[in-house]
Protein backbone atom coordinates (compact mmCIF):
# COMPACT_ATOMS: atom_id res chain seq x y z
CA UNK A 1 -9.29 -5.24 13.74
CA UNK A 2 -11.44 -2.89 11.68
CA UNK A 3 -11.42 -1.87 7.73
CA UNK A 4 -11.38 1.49 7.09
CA UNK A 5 -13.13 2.38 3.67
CA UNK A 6 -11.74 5.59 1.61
CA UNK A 7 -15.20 7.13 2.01
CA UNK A 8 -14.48 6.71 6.10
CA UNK A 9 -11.29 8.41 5.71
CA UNK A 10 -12.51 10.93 3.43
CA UNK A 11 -15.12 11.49 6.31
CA UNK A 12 -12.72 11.98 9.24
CA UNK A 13 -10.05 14.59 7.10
CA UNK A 14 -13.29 16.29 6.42
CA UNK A 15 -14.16 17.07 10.11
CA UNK A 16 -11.28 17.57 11.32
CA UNK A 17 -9.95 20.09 8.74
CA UNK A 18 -13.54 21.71 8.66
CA UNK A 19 -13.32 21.46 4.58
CA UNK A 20 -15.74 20.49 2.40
CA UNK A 21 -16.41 16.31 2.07
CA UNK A 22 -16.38 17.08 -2.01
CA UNK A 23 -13.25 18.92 -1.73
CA UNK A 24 -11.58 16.24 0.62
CA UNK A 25 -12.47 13.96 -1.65
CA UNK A 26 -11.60 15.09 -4.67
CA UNK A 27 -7.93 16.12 -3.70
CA UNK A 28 -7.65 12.14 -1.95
CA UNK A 29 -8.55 10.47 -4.91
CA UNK A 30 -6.34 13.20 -7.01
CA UNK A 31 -3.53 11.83 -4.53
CA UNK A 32 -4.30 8.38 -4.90
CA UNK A 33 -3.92 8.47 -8.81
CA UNK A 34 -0.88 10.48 -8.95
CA UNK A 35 0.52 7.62 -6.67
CA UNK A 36 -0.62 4.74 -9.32
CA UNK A 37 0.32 6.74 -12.27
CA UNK A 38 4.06 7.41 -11.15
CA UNK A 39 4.13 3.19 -9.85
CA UNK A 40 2.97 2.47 -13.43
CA UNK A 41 5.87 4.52 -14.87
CA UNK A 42 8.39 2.35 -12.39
CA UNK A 43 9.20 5.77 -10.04
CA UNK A 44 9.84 5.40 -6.86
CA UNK A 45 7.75 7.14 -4.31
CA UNK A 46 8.80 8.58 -1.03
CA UNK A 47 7.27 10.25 1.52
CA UNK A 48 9.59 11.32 4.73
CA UNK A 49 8.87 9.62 7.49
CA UNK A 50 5.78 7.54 6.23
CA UNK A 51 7.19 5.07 3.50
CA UNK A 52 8.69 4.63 0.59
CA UNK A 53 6.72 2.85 -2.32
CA UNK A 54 8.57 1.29 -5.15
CA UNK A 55 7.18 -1.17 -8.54
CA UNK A 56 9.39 -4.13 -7.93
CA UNK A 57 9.37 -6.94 -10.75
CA UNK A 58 8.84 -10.88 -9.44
CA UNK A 59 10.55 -12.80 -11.65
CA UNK A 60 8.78 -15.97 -13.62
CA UNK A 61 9.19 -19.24 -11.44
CA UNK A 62 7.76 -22.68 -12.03
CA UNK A 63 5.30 -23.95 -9.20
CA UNK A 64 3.56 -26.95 -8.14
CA UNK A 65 -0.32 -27.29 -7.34
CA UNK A 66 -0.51 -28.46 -4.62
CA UNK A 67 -3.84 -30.75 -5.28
CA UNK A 68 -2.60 -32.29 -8.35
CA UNK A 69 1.18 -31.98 -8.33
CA UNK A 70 1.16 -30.14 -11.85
CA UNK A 71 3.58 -28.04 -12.54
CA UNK A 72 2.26 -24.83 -14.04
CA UNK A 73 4.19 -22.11 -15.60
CA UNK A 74 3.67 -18.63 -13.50
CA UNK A 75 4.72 -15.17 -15.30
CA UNK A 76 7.19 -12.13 -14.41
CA UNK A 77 4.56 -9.84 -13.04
CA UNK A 78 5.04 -6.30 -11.45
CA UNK A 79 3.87 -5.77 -7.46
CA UNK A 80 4.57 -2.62 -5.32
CA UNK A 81 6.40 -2.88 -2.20
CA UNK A 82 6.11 -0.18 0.58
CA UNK A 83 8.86 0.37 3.40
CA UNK A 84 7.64 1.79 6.36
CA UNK A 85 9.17 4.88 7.24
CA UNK A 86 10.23 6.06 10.70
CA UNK A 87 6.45 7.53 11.94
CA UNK A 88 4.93 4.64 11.37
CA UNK A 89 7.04 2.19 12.96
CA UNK A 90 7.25 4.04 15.77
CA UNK A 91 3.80 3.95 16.04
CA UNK A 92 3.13 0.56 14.91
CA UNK A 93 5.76 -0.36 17.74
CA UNK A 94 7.44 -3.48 17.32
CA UNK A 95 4.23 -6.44 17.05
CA UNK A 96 6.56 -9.08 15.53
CA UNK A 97 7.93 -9.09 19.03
CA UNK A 98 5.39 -8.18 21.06
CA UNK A 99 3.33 -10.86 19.76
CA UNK A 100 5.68 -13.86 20.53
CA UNK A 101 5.96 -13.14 24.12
């Protein structure tokens, strides 16, 4: 398993559209901010076929550490899910399975 940087990907949409790395670039990172500036207004994004992200809110629990058996106090806090969409687990392929056999 590899990790793929932005600056990778940014690389790769480059050559294969023939486009400037600057523009590329610019225009991925202008995506990437729209995306966290709708999430921080709580909208829902969805792109057909891909995924669907949405801010989800984790409610405020009490847990245990597990070294010292204290019980600490952990906050509501705000996460992002994403949903695959219909592309991407076709592609993906079904590894939950695949792997147990």
């Amino acid at each position: 398993m590899a990790t793929i940087t932005k600056k990778e990907l940014i690389d790769r949409i480059a050559e294969q559209t023939q486009a400037k790395r600057v523009v590329v670039k610019r225009v991925v990172q202008s995506f990437l901010d729209e995306i966290i500036d709708e999430l921080s207004q709580n909208n829902r994004l969805e792109f057909r076929d891909f995924g669907v992200f949405e801010v989800r809110t984790r409610e405020a629990r009490i847990a245990q550490n597990p070294k010292t058996l204290e019980r600490v106090n952990v906050p509501a806090k705000r996460t992002v899910k994403f949903k695959m969409g219909r592309l991407m687990k076709e592609k993906l392929g079904d590894t939950a399975n695949s792997a147990a056999e």
